[in-house]
C-alpha atoms as a PDB file:
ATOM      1  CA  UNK A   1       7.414  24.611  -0.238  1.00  0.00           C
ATOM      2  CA  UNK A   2      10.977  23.012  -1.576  1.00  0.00           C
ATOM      3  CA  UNK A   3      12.788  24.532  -4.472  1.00  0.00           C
ATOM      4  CA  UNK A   4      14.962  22.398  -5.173  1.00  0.00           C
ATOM      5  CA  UNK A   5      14.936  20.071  -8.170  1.00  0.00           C
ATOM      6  CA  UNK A   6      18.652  18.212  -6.965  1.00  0.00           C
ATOM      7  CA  UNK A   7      16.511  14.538  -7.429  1.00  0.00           C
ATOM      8  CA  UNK A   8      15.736  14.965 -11.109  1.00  0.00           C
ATOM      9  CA  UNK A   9      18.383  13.777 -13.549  1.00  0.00           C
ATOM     10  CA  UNK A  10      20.593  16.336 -15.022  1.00  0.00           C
ATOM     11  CA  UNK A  11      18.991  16.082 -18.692  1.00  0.00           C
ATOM     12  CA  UNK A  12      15.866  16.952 -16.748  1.00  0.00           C
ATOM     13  CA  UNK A  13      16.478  19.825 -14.605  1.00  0.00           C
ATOM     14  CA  UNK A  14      17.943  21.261 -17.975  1.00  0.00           C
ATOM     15  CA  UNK A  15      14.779  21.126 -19.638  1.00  0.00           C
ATOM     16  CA  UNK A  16      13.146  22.741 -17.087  1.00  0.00           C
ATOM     17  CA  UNK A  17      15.582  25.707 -16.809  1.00  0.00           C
ATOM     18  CA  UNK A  18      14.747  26.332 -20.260  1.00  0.00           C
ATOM     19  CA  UNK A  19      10.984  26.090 -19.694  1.00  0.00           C
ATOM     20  CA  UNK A  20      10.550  28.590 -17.264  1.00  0.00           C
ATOM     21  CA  UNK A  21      12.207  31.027 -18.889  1.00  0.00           C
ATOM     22  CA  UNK A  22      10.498  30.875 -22.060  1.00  0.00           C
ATOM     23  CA  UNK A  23       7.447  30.778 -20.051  1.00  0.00           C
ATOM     24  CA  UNK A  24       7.740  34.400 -18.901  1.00  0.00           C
ATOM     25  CA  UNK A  25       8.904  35.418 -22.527  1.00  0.00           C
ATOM     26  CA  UNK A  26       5.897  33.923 -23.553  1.00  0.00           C
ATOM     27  CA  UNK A  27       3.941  35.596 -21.146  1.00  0.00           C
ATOM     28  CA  UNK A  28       5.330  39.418 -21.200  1.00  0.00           C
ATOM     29  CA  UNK A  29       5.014  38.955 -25.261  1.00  0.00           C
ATOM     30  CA  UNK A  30       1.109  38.271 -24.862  1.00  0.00           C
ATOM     31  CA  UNK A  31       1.209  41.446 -22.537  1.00  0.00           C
ATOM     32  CA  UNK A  32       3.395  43.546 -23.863  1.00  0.00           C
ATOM     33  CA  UNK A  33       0.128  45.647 -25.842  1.00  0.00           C
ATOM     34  CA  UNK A  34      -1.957  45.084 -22.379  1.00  0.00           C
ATOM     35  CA  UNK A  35      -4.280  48.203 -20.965  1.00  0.00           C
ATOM     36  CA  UNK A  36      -5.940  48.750 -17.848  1.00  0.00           C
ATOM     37  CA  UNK A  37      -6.004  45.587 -15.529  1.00  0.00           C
ATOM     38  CA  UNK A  38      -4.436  43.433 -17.759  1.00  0.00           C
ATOM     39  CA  UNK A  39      -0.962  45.245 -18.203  1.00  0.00           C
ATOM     40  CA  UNK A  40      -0.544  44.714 -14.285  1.00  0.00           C
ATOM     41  CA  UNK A  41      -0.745  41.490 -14.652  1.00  0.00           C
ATOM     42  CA  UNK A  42       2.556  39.335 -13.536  1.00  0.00           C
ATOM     43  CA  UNK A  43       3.357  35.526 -12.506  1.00  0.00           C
ATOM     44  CA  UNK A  44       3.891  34.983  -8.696  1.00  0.00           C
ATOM     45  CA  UNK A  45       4.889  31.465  -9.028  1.00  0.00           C
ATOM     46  CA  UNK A  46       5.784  28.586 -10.993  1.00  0.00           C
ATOM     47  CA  UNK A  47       5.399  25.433  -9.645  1.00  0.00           C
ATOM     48  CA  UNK A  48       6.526  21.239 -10.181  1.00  0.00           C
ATOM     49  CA  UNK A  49       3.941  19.239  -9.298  1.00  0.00           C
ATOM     50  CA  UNK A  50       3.253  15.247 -10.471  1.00  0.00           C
ATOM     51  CA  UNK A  51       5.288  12.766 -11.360  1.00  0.00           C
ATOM     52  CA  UNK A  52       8.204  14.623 -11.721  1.00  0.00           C
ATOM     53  CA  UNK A  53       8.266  16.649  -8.276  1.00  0.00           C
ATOM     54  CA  UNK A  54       7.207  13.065  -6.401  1.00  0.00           C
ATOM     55  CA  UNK A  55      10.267  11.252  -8.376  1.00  0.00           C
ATOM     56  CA  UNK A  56       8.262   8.592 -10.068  1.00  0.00           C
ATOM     57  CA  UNK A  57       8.178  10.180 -14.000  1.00  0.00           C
ATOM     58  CA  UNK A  58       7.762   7.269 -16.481  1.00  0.00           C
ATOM     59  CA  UNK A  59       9.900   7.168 -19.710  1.00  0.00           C
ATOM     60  CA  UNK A  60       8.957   4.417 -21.764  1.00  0.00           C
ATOM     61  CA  UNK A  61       9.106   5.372 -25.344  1.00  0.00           C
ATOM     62  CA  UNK A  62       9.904   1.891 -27.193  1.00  0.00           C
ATOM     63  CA  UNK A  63       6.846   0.602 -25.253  1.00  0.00           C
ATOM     64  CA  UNK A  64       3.854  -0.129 -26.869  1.00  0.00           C
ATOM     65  CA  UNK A  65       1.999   3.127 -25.751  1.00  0.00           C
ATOM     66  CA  UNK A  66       5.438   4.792 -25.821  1.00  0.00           C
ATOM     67  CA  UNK A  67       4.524   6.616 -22.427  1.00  0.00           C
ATOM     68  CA  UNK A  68       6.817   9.546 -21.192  1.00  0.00           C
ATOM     69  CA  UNK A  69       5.515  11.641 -17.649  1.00  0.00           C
ATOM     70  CA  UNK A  70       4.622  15.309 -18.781  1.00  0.00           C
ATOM     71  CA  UNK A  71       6.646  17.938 -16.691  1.00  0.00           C
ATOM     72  CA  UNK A  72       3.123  19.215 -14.813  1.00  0.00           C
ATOM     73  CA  UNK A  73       3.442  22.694 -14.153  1.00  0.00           C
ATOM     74  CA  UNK A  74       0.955  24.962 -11.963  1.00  0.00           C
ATOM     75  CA  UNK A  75       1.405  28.807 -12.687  1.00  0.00           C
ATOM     76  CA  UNK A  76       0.032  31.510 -10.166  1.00  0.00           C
ATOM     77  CA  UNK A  77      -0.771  34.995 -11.421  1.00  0.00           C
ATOM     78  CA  UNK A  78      -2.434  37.998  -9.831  1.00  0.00           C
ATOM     79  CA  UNK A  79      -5.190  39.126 -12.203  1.00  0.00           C
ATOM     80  CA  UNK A  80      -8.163  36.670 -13.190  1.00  0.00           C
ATOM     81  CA  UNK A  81      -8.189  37.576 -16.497  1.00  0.00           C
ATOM     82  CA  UNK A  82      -4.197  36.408 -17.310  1.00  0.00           C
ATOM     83  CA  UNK A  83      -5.489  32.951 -15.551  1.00  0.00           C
ATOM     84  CA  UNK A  84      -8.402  32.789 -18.228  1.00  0.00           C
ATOM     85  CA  UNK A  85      -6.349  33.602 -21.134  1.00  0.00           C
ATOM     86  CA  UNK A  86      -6.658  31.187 -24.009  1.00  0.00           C
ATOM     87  CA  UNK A  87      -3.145  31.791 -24.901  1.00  0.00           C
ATOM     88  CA  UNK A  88      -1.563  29.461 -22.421  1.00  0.00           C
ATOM     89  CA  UNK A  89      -3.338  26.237 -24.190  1.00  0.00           C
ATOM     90  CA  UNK A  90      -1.263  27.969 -27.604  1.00  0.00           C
ATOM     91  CA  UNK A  91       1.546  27.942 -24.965  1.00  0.00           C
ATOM     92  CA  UNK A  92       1.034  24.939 -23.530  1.00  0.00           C
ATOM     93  CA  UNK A  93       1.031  23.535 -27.407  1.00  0.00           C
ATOM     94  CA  UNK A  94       3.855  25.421 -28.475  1.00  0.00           C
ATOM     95  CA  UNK A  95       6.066  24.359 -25.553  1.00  0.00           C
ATOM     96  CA  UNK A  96       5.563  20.607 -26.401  1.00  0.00           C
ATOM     97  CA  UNK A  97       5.437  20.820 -29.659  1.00  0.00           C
ATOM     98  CA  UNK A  98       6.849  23.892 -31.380  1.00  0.00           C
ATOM     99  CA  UNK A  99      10.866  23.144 -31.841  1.00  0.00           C
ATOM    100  CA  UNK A 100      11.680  26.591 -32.173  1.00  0.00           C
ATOM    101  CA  UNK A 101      10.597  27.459 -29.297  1.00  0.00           C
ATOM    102  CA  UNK A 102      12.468  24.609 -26.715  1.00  0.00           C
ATOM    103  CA  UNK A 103      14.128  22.137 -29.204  1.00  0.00           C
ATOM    104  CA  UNK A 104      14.705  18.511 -28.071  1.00  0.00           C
ATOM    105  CA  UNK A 105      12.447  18.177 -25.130  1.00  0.00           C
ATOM    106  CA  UNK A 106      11.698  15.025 -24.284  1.00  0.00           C
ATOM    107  CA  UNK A 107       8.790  15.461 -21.941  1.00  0.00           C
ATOM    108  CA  UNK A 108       5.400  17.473 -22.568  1.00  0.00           C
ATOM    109  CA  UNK A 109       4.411  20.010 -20.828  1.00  0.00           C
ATOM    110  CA  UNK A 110       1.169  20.486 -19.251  1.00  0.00           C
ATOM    111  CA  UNK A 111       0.416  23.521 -17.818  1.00  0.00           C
ATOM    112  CA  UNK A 112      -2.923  24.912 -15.618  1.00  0.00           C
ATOM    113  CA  UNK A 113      -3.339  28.395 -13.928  1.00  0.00           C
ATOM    114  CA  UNK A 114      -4.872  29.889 -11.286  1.00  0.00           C
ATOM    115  CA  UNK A 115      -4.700  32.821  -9.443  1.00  0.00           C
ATOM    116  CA  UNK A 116      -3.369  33.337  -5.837  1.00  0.00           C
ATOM    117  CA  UNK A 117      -6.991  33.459  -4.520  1.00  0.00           C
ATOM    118  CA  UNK A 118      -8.251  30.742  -6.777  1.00  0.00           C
ATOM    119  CA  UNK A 119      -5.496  28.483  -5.131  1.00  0.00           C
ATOM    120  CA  UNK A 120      -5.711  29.070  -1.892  1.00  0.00           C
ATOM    121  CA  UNK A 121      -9.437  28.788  -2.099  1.00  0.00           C
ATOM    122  CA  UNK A 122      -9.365  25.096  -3.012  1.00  0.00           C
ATOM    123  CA  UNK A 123      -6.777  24.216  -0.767  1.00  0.00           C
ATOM    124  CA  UNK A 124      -9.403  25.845   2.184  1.00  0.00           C
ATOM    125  CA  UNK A 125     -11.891  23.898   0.923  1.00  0.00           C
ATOM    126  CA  UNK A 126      -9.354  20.262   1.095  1.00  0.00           C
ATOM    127  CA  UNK A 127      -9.204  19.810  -3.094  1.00  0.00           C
ATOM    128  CA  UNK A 128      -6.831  16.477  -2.887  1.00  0.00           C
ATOM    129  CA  UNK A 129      -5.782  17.921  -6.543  1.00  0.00           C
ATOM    130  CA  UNK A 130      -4.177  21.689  -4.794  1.00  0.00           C
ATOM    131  CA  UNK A 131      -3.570  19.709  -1.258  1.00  0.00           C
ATOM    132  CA  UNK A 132      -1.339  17.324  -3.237  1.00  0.00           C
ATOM    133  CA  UNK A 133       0.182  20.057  -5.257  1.00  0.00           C
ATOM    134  CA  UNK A 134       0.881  21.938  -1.613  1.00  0.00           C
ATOM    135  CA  UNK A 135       2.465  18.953   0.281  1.00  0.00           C
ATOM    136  CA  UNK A 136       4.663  17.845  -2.812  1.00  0.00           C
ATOM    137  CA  UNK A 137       5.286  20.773  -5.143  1.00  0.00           C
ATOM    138  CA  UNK A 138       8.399  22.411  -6.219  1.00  0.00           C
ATOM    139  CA  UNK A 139       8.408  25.863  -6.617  1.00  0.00           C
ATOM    140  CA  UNK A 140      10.475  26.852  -9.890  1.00  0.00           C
ATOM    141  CA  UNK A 141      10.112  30.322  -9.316  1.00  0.00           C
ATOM    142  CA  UNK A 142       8.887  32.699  -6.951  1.00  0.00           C
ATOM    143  CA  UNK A 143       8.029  36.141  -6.743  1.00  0.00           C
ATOM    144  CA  UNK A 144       8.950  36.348  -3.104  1.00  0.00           C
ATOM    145  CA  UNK A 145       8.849  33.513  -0.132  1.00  0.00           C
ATOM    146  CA  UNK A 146       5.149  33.810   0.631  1.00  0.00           C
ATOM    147  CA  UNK A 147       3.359  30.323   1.502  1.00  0.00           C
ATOM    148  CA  UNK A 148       0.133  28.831   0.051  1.00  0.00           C
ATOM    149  CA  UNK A 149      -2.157  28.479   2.132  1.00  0.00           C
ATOM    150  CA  UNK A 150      -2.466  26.031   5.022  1.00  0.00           C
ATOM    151  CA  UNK A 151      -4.788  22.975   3.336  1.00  0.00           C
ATOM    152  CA  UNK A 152      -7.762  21.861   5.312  1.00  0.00           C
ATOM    153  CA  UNK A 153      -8.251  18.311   4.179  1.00  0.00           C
ATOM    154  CA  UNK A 154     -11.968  16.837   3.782  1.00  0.00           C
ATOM    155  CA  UNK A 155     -13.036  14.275   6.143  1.00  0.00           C
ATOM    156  CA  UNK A 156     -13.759  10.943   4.349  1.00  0.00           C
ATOM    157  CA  UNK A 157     -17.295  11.650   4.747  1.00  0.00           C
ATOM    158  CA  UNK A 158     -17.356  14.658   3.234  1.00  0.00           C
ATOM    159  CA  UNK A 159     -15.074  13.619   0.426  1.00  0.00           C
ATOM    160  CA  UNK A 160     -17.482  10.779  -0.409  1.00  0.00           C
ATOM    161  CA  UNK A 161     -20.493  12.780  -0.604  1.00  0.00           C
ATOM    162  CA  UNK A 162     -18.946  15.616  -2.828  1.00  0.00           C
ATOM    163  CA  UNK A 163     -17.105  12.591  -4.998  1.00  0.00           C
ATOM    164  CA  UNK A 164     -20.917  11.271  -5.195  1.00  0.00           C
ATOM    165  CA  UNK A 165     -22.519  14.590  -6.120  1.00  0.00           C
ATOM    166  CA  UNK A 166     -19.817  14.866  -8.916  1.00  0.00           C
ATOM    167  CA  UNK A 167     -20.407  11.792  -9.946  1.00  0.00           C
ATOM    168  CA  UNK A 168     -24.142  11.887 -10.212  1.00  0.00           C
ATOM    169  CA  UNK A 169     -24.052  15.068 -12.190  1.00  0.00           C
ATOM    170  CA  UNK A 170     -21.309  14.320 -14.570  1.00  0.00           C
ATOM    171  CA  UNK A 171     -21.824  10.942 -15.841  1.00  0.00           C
ATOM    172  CA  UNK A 172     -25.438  10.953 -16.350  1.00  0.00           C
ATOM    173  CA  UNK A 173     -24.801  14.427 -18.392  1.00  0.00           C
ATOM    174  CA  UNK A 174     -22.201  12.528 -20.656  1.00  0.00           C
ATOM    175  CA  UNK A 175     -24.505   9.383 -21.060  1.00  0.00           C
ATOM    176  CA  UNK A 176     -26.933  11.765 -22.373  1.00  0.00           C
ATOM    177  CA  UNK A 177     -24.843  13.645 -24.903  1.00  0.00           C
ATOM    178  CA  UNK A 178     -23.934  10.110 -26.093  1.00  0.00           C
ATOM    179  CA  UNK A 179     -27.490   9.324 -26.619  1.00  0.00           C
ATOM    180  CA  UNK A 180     -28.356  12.778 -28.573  1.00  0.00           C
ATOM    181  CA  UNK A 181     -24.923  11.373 -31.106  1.00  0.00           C
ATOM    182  CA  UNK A 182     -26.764   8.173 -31.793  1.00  0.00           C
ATOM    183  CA  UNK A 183     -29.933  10.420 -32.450  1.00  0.00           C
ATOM    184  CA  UNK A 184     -28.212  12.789 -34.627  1.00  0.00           C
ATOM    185  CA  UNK A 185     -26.139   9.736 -36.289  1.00  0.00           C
ATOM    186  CA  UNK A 186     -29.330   7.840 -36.916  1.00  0.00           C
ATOM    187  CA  UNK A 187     -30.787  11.048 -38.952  1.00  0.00           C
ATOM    188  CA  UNK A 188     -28.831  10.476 -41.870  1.00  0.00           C
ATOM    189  CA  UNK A 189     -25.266  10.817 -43.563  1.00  0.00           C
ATOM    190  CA  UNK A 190     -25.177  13.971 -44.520  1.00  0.00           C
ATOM    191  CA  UNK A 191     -22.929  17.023 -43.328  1.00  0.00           C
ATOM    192  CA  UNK A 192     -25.170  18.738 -41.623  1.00  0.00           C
ATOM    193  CA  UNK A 193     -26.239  15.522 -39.210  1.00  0.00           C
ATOM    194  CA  UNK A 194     -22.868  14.238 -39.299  1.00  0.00           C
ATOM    195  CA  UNK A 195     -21.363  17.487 -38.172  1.00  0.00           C
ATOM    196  CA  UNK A 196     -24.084  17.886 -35.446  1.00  0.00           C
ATOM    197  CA  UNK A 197     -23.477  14.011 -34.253  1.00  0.00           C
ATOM    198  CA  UNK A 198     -19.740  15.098 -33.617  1.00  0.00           C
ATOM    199  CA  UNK A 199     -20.339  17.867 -31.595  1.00  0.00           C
ATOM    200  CA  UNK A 200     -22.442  15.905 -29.200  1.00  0.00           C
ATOM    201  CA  UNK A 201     -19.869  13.158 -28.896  1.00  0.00           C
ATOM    202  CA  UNK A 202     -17.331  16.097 -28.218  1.00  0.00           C
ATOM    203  CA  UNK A 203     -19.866  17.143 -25.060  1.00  0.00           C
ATOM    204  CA  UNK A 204     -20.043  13.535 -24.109  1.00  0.00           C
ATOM    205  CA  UNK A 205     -16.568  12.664 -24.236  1.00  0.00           C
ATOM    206  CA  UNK A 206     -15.359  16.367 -22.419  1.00  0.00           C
ATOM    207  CA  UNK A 207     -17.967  15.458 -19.492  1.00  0.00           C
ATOM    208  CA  UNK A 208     -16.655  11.896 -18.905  1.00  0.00           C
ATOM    209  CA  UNK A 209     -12.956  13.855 -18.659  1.00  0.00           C
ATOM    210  CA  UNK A 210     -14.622  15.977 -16.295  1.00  0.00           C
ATOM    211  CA  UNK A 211     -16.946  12.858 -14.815  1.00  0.00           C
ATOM    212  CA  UNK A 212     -12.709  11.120 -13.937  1.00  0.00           C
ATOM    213  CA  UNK A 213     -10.980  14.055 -12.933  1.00  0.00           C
ATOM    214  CA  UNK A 214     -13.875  15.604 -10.474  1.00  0.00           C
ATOM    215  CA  UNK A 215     -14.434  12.427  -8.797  1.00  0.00           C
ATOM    216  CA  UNK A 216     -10.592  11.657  -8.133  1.00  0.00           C
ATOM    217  CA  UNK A 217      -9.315  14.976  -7.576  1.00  0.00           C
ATOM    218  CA  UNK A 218     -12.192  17.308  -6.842  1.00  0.00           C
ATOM    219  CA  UNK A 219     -10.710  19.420  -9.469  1.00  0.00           C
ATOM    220  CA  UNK A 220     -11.472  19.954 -13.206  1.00  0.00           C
ATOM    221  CA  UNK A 221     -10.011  22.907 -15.241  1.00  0.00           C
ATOM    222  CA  UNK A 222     -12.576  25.124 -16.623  1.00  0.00           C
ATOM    223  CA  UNK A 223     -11.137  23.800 -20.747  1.00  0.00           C
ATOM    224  CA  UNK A 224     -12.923  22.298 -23.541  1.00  0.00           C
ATOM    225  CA  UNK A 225      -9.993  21.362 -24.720  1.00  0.00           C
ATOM    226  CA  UNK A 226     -10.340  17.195 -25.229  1.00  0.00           C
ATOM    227  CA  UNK A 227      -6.482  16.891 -25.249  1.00  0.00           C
ATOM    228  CA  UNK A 228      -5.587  18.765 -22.327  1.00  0.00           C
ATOM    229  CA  UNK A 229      -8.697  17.144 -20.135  1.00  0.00           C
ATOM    230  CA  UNK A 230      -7.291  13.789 -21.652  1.00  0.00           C
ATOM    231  CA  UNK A 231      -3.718  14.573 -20.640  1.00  0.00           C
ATOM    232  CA  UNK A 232      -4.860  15.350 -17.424  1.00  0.00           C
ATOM    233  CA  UNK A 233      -7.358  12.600 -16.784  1.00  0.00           C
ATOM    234  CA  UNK A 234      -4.480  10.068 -18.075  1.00  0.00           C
ATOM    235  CA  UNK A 235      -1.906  10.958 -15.470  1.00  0.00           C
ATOM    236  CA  UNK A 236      -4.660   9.168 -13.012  1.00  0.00           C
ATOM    237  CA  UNK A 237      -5.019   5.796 -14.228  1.00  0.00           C
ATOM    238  CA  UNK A 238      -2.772   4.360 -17.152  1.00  0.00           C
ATOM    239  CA  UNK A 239      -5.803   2.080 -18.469  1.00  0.00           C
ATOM    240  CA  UNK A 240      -7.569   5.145 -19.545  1.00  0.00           C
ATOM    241  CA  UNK A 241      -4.041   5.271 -21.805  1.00  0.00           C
ATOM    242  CA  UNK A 242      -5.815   2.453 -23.965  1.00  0.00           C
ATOM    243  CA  UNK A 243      -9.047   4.104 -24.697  1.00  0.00           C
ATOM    244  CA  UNK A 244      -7.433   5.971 -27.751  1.00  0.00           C
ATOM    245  CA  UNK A 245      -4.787   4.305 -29.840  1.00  0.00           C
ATOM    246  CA  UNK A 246      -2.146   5.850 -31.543  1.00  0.00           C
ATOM    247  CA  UNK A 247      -0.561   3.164 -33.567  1.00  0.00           C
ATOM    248  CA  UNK A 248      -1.550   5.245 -36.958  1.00  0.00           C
ATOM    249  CA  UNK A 249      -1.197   8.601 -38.780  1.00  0.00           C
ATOM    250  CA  UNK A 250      -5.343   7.825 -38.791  1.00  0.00           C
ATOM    251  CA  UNK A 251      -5.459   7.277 -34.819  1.00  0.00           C
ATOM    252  CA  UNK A 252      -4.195  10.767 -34.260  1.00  0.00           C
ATOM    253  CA  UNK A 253      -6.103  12.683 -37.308  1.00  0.00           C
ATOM    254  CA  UNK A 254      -9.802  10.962 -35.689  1.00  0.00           C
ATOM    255  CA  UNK A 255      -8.908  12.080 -32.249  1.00  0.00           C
ATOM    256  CA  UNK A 256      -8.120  15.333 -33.992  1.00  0.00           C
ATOM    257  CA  UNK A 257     -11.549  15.473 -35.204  1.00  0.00           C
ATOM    258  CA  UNK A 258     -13.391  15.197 -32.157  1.00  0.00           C
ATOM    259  CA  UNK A 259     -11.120  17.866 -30.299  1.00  0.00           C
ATOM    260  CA  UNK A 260     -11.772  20.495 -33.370  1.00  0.00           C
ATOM    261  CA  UNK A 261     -15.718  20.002 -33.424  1.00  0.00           C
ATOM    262  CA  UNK A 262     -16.385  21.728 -30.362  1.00  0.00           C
ATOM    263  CA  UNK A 263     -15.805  24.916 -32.241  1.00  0.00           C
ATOM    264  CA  UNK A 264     -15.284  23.474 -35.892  1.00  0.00           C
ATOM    265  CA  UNK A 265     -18.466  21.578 -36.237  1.00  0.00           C
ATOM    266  CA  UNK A 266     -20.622  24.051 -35.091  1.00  0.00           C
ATOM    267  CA  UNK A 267     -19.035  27.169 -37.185  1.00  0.00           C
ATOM    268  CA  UNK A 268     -16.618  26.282 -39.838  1.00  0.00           C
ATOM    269  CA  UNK A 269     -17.922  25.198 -43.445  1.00  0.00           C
ATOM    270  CA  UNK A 270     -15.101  23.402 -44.165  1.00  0.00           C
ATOM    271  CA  UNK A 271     -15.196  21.160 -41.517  1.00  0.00           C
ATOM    272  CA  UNK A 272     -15.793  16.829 -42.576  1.00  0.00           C
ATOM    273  CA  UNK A 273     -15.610  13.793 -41.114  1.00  0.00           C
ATOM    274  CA  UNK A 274     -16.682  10.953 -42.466  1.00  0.00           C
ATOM    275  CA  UNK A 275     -19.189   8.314 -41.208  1.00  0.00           C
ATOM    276  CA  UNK A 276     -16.658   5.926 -40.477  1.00  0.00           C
ATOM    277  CA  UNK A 277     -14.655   7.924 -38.900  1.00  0.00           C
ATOM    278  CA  UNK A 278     -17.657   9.137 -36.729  1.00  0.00           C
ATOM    279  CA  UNK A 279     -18.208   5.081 -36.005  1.00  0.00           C
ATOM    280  CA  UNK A 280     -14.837   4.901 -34.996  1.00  0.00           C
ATOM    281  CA  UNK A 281     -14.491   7.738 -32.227  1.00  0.00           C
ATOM    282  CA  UNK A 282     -17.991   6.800 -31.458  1.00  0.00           C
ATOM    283  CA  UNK A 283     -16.329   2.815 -30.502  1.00  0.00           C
ATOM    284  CA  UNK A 284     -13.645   5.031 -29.028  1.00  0.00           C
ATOM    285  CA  UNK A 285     -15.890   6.818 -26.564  1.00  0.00           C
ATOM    286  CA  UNK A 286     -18.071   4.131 -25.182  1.00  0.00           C
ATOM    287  CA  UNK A 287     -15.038   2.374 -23.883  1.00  0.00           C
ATOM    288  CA  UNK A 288     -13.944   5.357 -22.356  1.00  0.00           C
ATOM    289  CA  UNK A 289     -17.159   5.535 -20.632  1.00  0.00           C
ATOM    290  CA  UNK A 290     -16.806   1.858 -19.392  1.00  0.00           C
ATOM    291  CA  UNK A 291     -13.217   3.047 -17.691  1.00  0.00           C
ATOM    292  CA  UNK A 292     -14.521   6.496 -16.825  1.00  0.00           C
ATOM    293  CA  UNK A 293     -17.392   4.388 -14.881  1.00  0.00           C
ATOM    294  CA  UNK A 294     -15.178   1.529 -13.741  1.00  0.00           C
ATOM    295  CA  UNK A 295     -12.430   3.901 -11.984  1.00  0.00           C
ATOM    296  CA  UNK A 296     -14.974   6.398 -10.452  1.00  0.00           C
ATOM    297  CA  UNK A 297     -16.930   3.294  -9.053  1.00  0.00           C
ATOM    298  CA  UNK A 298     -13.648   2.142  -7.573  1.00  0.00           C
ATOM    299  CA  UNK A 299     -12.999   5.749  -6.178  1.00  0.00           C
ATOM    300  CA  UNK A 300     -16.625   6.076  -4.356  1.00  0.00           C
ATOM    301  CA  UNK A 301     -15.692   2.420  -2.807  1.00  0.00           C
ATOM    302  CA  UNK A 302     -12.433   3.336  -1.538  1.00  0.00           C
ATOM    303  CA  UNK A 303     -14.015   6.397  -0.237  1.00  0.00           C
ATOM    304  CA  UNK A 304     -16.672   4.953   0.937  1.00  0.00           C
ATOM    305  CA  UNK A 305     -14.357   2.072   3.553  1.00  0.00           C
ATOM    306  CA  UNK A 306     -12.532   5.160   4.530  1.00  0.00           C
ATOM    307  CA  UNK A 307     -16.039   7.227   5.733  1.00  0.00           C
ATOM    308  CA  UNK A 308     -16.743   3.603   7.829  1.00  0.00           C
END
């Protein structure tokens, strides 16, 4: 794997000589109380992958969807219970967001982890998301100068039928979780229905993430966290970049809604949204489910001239 970064633009290769560092200080802080398993825990490698390690990033932010490339970044640790961590979607957040922390990024970052195992496992098993990351990835950092392992790519035919399998689970299951919104929505307008309605357009909207990503890739991360799935699932298609607009202060706070109620609706008492608000995301989410459908059709077809 290249470690080099000599094609980015200087401002670039900056910003990501400041994110890997504060990676690892973010890391050995969440570790630094560890016991047992957990304090051996250590990063093995950081690596570029995406638009930024292939050389075709997008900044465009006086467009109208004022689009900028997230610096995608795979990180490798040892233990399986640093790679399940909650705290690097707080990173993850923090990184992008949190000045203090890297001030005047212009870029996102986006981060997934895995372990060693967990990697290497899905490139044996021909994952175009891992075989991708293996043929054009950047390594940042490196514990020492072992190799991933060698992918194994699927045959067409085999790519098609597990693309189809995904496809026939997911999809359906988000269709469904749409229809048990309408039921709950149709109840009445008060908190209690409201709240439940929410969390089953949450379910419906996380499976068609998982519905895009699973039949493109043959990867989804284990998260039920809408933004990161939708940060992922955008990087594959720009039109699913017009599902949810962010013209408004309002845009943002509804989207915000819908990521909170997987825990919020369920649990917290002073959780609201309002009916129209609820008709909105619910407007929002049926045309993501006509994408969703449209590129995974287009997907299976491609795959399916390839299998000929």
């Amino acid at each position: 794997m290249r470690a080099d970064i000599d094609h980015l633009p200087e401002r670039n290769r900056r910003e990501l000589n400041r994110i890997v560092p504060a990676i690892f200080e973010e890391f050995e802080d969440a570790h630094k109380f560890a016991s047992g398993d957990r304090k051996m825990a250590r990063i093995l490698k950081v690596i570029l992958y995406g638009s930024f390690a292939r050389g075709d990033w997008i900044y465009e932010p006086t467009t109208e969807k004022a689009y900028a490339s997230d610096y995608d970044i795979l990180i490798i640790v040892n233990d399986d219970e640093a790679a399940k961590d909650v705290h690097w979607l707080d990173l993850e957040e923090r990184l992008s967001r949190d000045f203090s922390i890297l001030r005047h990024l212009r870029h996102s970052v986006s981060l997934i982890v895995h372990t060693l195992q967990e990697v290497n496992s899905n490139l044996a098993q021909g994952r175009f998301f891992f075989t991708d990351i293996a043929a054009e990835g950047i390594a940042l950092y490196q514990s020492d100068d072992s190799e991933l392992a060698t992918p194994k790519p699927k045959t067409p035919a085999d790519a098609l039928a597990l693309t189809q399998e995904y496809f026939e689970e997911w999809f359906p299951s988000a269709g469904a979780f749409y229809k048990m919104y309408e039921a709950a929505l149709s109840e009445g307008s008060s908190g209690i229905f409201l709240k439940n309605a929410v969390f089953q357009l949450h379910q419906a909207t996380e499976r068609l993430y998982h519905t895009v990503l699973l039949t493109c890739t043959l990867y989804t991360p284990h998260s039920h966290n809408l933004e990161h799935l939708r940060n992922l699932a955008n990087k594959l298609d720009r039109r699913l970049l017009h599902v949810w607009p962010s013209e408004t202060k309002a845009d943002g706070r509804r989207f915000g809604l819908l990521k909170d109620a997987y825990v919020k609706a369920r649990y917290s008492k002073h959780y609201h949204i309002s009916p129209e608000d609820l008709a909105w995301l619910g407007e929002r989410v049926r045309e993501l489910s006509g994408v969703v459908q449209t590129i995974a059709s287009e997907r299976i077809a491609s795959l399916q001239n390839q299998a000929v």
